[in-house]
C-alpha atoms as a PDB file:
ATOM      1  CA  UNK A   1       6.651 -11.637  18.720  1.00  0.00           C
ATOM      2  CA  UNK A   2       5.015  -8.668  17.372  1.00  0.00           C
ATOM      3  CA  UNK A   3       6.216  -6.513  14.334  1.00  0.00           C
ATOM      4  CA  UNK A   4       6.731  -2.618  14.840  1.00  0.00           C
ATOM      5  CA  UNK A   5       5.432  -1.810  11.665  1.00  0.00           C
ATOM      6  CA  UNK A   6       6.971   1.541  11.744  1.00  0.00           C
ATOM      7  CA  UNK A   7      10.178  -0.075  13.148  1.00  0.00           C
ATOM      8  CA  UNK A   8      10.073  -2.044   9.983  1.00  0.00           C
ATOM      9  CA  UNK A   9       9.275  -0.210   7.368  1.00  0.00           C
ATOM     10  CA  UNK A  10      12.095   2.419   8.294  1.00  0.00           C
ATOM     11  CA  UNK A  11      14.732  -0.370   8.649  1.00  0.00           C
ATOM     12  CA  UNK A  12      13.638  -1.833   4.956  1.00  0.00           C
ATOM     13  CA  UNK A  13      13.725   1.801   3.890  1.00  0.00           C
ATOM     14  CA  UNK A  14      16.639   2.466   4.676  1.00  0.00           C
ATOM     15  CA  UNK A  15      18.141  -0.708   3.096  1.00  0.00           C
ATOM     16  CA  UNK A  16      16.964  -0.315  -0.007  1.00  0.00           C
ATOM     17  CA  UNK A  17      17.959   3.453   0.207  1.00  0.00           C
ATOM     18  CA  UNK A  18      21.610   2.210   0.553  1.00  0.00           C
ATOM     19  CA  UNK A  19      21.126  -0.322  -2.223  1.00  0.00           C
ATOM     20  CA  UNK A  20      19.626   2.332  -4.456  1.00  0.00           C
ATOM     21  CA  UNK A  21      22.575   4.781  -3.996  1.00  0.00           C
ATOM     22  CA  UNK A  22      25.421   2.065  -4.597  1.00  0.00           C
ATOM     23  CA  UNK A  23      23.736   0.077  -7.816  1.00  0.00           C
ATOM     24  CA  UNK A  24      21.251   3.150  -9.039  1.00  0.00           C
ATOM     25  CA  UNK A  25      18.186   0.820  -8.662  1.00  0.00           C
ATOM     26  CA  UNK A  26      15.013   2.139  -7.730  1.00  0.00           C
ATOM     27  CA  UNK A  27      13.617   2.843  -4.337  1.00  0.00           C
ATOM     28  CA  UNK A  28      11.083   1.995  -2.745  1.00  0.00           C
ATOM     29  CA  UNK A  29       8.296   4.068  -0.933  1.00  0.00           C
ATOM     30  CA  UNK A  30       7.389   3.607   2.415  1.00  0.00           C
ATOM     31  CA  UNK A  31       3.282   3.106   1.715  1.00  0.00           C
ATOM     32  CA  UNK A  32       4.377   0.324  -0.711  1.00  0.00           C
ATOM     33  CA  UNK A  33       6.879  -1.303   2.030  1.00  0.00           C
ATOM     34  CA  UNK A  34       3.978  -0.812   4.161  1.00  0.00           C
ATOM     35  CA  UNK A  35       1.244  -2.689   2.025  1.00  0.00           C
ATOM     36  CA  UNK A  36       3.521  -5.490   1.204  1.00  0.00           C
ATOM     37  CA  UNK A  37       4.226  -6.232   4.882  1.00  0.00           C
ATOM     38  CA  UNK A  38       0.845  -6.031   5.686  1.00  0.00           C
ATOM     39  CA  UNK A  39      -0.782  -8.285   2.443  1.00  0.00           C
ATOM     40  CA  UNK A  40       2.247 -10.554   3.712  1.00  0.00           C
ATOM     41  CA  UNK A  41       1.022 -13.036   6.644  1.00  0.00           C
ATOM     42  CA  UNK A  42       3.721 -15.357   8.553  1.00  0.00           C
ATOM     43  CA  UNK A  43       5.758 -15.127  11.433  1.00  0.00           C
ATOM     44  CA  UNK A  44       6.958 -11.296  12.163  1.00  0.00           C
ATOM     45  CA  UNK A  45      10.191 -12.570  11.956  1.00  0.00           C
ATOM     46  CA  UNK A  46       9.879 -14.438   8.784  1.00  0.00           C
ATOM     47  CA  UNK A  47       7.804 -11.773   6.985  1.00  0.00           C
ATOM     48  CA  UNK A  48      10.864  -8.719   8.487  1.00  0.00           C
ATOM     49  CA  UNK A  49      13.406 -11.263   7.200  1.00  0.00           C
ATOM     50  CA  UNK A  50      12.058 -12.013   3.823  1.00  0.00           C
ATOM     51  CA  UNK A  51      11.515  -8.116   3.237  1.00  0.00           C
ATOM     52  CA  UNK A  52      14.720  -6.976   3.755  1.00  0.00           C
ATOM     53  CA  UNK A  53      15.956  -9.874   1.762  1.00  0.00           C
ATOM     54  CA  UNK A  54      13.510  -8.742  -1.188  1.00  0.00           C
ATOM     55  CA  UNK A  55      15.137  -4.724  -0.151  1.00  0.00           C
ATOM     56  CA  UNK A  56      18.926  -6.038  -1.029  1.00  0.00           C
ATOM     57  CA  UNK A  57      17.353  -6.949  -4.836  1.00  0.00           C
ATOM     58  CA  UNK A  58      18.293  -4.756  -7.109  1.00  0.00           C
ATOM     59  CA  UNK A  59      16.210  -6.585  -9.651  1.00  0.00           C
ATOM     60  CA  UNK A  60      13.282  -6.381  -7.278  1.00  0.00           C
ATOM     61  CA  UNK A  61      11.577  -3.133  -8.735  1.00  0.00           C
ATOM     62  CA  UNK A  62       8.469  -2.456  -5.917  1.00  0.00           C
ATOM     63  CA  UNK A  63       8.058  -4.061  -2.749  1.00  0.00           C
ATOM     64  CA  UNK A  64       5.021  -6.675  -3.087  1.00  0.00           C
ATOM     65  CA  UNK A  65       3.948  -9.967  -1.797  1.00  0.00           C
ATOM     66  CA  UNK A  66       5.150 -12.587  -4.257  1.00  0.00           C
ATOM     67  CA  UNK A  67       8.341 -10.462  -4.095  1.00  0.00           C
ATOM     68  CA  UNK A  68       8.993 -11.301  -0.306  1.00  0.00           C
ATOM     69  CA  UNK A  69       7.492 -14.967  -1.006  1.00  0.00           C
ATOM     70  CA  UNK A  70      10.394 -14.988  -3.681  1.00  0.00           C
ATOM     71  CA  UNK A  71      13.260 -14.260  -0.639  1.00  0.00           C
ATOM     72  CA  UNK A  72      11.078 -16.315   2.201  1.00  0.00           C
ATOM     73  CA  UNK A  73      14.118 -17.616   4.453  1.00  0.00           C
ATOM     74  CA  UNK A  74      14.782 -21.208   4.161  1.00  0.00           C
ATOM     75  CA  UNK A  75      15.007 -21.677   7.488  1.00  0.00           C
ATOM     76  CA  UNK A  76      11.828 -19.676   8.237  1.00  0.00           C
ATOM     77  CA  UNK A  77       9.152 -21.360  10.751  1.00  0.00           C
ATOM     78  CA  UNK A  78       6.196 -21.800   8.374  1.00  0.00           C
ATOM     79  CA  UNK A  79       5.867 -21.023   4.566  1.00  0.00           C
ATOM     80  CA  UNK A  80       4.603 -17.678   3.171  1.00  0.00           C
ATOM     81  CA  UNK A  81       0.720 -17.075   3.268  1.00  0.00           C
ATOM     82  CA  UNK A  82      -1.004 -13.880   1.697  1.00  0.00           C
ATOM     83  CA  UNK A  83      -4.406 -12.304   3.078  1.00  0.00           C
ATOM     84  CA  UNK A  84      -6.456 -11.144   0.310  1.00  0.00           C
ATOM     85  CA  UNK A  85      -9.208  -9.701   3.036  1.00  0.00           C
ATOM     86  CA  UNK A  86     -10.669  -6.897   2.185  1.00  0.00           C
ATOM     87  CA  UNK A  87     -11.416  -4.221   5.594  1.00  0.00           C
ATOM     88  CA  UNK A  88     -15.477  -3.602   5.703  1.00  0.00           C
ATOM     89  CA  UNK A  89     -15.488  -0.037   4.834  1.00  0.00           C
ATOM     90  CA  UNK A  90     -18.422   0.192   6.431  1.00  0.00           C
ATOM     91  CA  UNK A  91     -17.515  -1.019   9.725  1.00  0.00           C
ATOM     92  CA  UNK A  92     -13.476  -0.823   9.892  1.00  0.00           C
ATOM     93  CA  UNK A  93     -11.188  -3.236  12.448  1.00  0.00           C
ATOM     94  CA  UNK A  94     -14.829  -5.234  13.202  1.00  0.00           C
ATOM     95  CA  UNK A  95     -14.475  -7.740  10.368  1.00  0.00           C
ATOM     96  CA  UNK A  96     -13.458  -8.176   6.363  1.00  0.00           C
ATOM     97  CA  UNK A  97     -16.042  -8.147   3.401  1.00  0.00           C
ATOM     98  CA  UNK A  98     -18.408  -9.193   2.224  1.00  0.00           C
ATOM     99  CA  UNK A  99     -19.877  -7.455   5.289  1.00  0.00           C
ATOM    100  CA  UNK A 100     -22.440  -9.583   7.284  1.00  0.00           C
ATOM    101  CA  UNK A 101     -24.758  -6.431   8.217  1.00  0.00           C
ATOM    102  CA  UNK A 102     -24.762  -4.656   4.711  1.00  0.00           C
ATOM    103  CA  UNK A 103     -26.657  -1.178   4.578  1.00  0.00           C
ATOM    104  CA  UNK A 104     -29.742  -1.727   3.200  1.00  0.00           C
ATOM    105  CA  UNK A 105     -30.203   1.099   0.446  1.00  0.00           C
ATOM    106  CA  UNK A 106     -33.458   1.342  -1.931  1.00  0.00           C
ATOM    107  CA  UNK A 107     -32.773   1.644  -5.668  1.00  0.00           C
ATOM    108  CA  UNK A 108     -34.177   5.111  -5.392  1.00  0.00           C
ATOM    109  CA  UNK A 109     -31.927   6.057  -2.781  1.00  0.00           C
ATOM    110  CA  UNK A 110     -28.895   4.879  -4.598  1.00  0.00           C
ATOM    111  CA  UNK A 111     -29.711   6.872  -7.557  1.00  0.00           C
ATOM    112  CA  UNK A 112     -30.522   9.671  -5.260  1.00  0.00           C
ATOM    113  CA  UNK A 113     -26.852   8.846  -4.064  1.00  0.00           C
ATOM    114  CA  UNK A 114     -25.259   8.358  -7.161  1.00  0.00           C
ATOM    115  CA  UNK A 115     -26.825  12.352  -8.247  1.00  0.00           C
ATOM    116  CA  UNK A 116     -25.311  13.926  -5.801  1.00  0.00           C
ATOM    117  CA  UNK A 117     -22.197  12.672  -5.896  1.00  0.00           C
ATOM    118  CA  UNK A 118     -22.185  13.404  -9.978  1.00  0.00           C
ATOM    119  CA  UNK A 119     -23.477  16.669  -9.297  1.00  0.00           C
ATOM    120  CA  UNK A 120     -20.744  17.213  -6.792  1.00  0.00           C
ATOM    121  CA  UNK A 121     -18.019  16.320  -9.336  1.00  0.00           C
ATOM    122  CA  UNK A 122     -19.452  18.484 -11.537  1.00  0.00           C
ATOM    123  CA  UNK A 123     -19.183  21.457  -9.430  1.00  0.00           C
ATOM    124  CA  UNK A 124     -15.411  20.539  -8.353  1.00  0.00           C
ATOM    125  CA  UNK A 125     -13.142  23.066  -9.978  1.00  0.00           C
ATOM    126  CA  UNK A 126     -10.246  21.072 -12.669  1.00  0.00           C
ATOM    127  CA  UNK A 127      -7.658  19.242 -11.280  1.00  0.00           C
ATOM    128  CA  UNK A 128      -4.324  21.626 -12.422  1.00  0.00           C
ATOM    129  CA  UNK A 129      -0.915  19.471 -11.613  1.00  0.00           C
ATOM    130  CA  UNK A 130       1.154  21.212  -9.438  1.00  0.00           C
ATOM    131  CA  UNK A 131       3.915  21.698 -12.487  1.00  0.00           C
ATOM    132  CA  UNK A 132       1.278  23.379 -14.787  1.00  0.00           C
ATOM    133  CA  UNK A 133       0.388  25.626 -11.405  1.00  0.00           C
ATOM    134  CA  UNK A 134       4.367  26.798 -11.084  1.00  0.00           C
ATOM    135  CA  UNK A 135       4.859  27.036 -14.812  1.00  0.00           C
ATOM    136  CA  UNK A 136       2.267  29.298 -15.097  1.00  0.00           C
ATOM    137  CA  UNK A 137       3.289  31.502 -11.385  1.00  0.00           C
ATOM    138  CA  UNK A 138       6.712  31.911 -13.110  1.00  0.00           C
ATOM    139  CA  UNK A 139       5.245  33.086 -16.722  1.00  0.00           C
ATOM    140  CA  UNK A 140       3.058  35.671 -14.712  1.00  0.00           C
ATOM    141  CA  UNK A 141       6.710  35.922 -12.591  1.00  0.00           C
END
Protein backbone atom coordinates (compact mmCIF):
# COMPACT_ATOMS: atom_id res chain seq x y z
CA UNK A 1 0.00 0.00 0.00
CA UNK A 2 1.24 3.33 -0.80
CA UNK A 3 0.29 6.68 0.99
CA UNK A 4 -1.10 9.68 -1.19
CA UNK A 5 0.64 12.12 0.66
CA UNK A 6 -1.53 14.82 -0.61
CA UNK A 7 -4.56 12.50 -0.07
CA UNK A 8 -3.41 12.51 3.48
CA UNK A 9 -2.47 15.49 4.51
CA UNK A 10 -5.90 17.05 3.26
CA UNK A 11 -7.93 14.32 5.07
CA UNK A 12 -5.82 15.09 8.53
CA UNK A 13 -6.42 18.73 7.65
CA UNK A 14 -9.50 18.69 7.50
CA UNK A 15 -9.97 16.73 10.78
CA UNK A 16 -8.28 18.77 12.82
CA UNK A 17 -10.04 21.79 11.08
CA UNK A 18 -13.35 20.31 12.43
CA UNK A 19 -11.80 19.66 15.83
CA UNK A 20 -10.44 23.18 15.95
CA UNK A 21 -13.85 24.82 15.20
CA UNK A 22 -15.90 22.65 17.83
CA UNK A 23 -13.22 22.77 20.98
CA UNK A 24 -11.21 26.18 19.78
CA UNK A 25 -7.88 24.21 19.75
CA UNK A 26 -5.31 25.04 17.44
CA UNK A 27 -4.82 23.95 13.90
CA UNK A 28 -2.55 22.56 12.28
CA UNK A 29 -0.68 23.55 8.99
CA UNK A 30 -0.41 21.45 6.19
CA UNK A 31 3.76 21.67 5.86
CA UNK A 32 3.78 20.51 9.53
CA UNK A 33 1.15 17.53 8.77
CA UNK A 34 3.38 17.01 5.95
CA UNK A 35 6.83 16.72 7.86
CA UNK A 36 5.38 14.63 10.55
CA UNK A 37 4.10 12.02 8.08
CA UNK A 38 7.12 11.99 6.37
CA UNK A 39 9.81 11.89 9.68
CA UNK A 40 7.11 9.10 10.60
CA UNK A 41 8.18 5.53 9.05
CA UNK A 42 5.67 2.38 9.38
CA UNK A 43 3.07 0.93 7.47
CA UNK A 44 1.00 3.72 5.33
CA UNK A 45 -1.80 2.53 7.04
CA UNK A 46 -0.46 2.64 10.48
CA UNK A 47 1.36 5.98 10.07
CA UNK A 48 -2.50 7.58 8.20
CA UNK A 49 -4.15 5.93 11.23
CA UNK A 50 -2.01 7.16 14.00
CA UNK A 51 -2.16 10.81 12.42
CA UNK A 52 -5.56 11.29 12.34
CA UNK A 53 -5.74 9.80 15.75
CA UNK A 54 -3.02 12.47 16.94
CA UNK A 55 -5.61 15.23 14.58
CA UNK A 56 -8.78 14.33 17.02
CA UNK A 57 -6.30 15.66 20.16
CA UNK A 58 -7.17 18.65 21.23
CA UNK A 59 -4.28 18.58 23.63
CA UNK A 60 -2.01 17.69 20.75
CA UNK A 61 -0.74 21.33 19.88
CA UNK A 62 1.51 20.62 16.34
CA UNK A 63 1.57 17.62 14.40
CA UNK A 64 5.08 15.78 15.10
CA UNK A 65 6.51 12.38 15.34
CA UNK A 66 6.40 11.38 18.99
CA UNK A 67 2.88 12.88 18.72
CA UNK A 68 1.64 10.14 16.19
CA UNK A 69 3.96 7.49 18.14
CA UNK A 70 1.75 8.69 21.18
CA UNK A 71 -1.77 7.52 19.12
CA UNK A 72 0.14 4.43 17.17
CA UNK A 73 -2.97 1.94 16.81
CA UNK A 74 -2.82 -0.99 18.99
CA UNK A 75 -3.63 -3.16 16.54
CA UNK A 76 -1.15 -1.64 14.05
CA UNK A 77 1.23 -4.22 12.04
CA UNK A 78 4.64 -3.15 13.38
CA UNK A 79 5.59 -0.46 16.05
CA UNK A 80 6.41 3.19 15.20
CA UNK A 81 9.99 3.90 13.73
CA UNK A 82 11.31 7.55 12.98
CA UNK A 83 13.96 8.39 10.10
CA UNK A 84 16.26 10.96 11.24
CA UNK A 85 18.04 10.93 7.51
CA UNK A 86 19.05 13.85 6.42
CA UNK A 87 18.51 14.38 2.09
CA UNK A 88 22.25 15.11 0.55
CA UNK A 89 21.72 18.59 -0.48
CA UNK A 90 24.15 18.14 -2.74
CA UNK A 91 22.84 15.32 -4.61
CA UNK A 92 18.90 15.13 -3.70
CA UNK A 93 16.67 11.59 -3.98
CA UNK A 94 20.40 9.74 -4.66
CA UNK A 95 21.16 9.08 -0.99
CA UNK A 96 21.11 10.75 2.81
CA UNK A 97 24.19 12.51 4.51
CA UNK A 98 26.91 12.39 5.33
CA UNK A 99 27.33 12.35 1.53
CA UNK A 100 29.80 9.67 0.20
CA UNK A 101 31.18 12.00 -2.76
CA UNK A 102 31.55 15.35 -0.74
CA UNK A 103 32.69 18.49 -2.87
CA UNK A 104 36.04 18.95 -2.34
CA UNK A 105 36.48 22.83 -1.58
CA UNK A 106 40.04 24.50 -0.66
CA UNK A 107 40.10 26.68 2.47
CA UNK A 108 40.68 29.56 0.15
CA UNK A 109 37.79 28.84 -1.83
CA UNK A 110 35.51 28.60 1.10
CA UNK A 111 36.50 31.90 2.33
CA UNK A 112 36.23 33.12 -1.16
CA UNK A 113 32.64 31.55 -0.71
CA UNK A 114 31.85 32.66 2.54
CA UNK A 115 32.77 36.72 1.04
CA UNK A 116 30.49 36.67 -1.32
CA UNK A 117 27.79 35.45 0.25
CA UNK A 118 28.47 38.22 3.26
CA UNK A 119 28.91 40.72 0.74
CA UNK A 120 25.66 39.68 -0.82
CA UNK A 121 23.76 40.08 2.48
CA UNK A 122 25.15 43.17 2.83
CA UNK A 123 23.85 44.56 -0.29
CA UNK A 124 20.21 42.97 0.34
CA UNK A 125 17.86 45.82 1.09
CA UNK A 126 16.05 45.35 5.10
CA UNK A 127 13.66 42.90 5.58
CA UNK A 128 10.22 45.31 6.30
CA UNK A 129 7.23 42.83 7.65
CA UNK A 130 4.44 43.03 5.59
CA UNK A 131 2.34 44.86 8.65
CA UNK A 132 5.00 47.67 8.98
CA UNK A 133 4.69 47.85 4.83
CA UNK A 134 0.58 48.42 5.12
CA UNK A 135 0.83 50.55 8.22
CA UNK A 136 2.91 52.79 6.61
CA UNK A 137 0.72 52.64 2.76
CA UNK A 138 -2.28 53.66 4.95
CA UNK A 139 -0.37 56.66 6.94
CA UNK A 140 0.78 57.93 3.40
CA UNK A 141 -3.20 56.79 2.56
Amino acid sequence: MTLHLGAAIAHIASIRTELATRTGCQEWEQAGIRAALIATEGAPADVSAAACLAAGDPGLRLPSVNGFKAHWPKNASESPRTSHNVPCPDHPGEHDMPCPNPSTLTPEQVAQLAAEVKAALAAAPAYVPPAIVRAKNQEEA
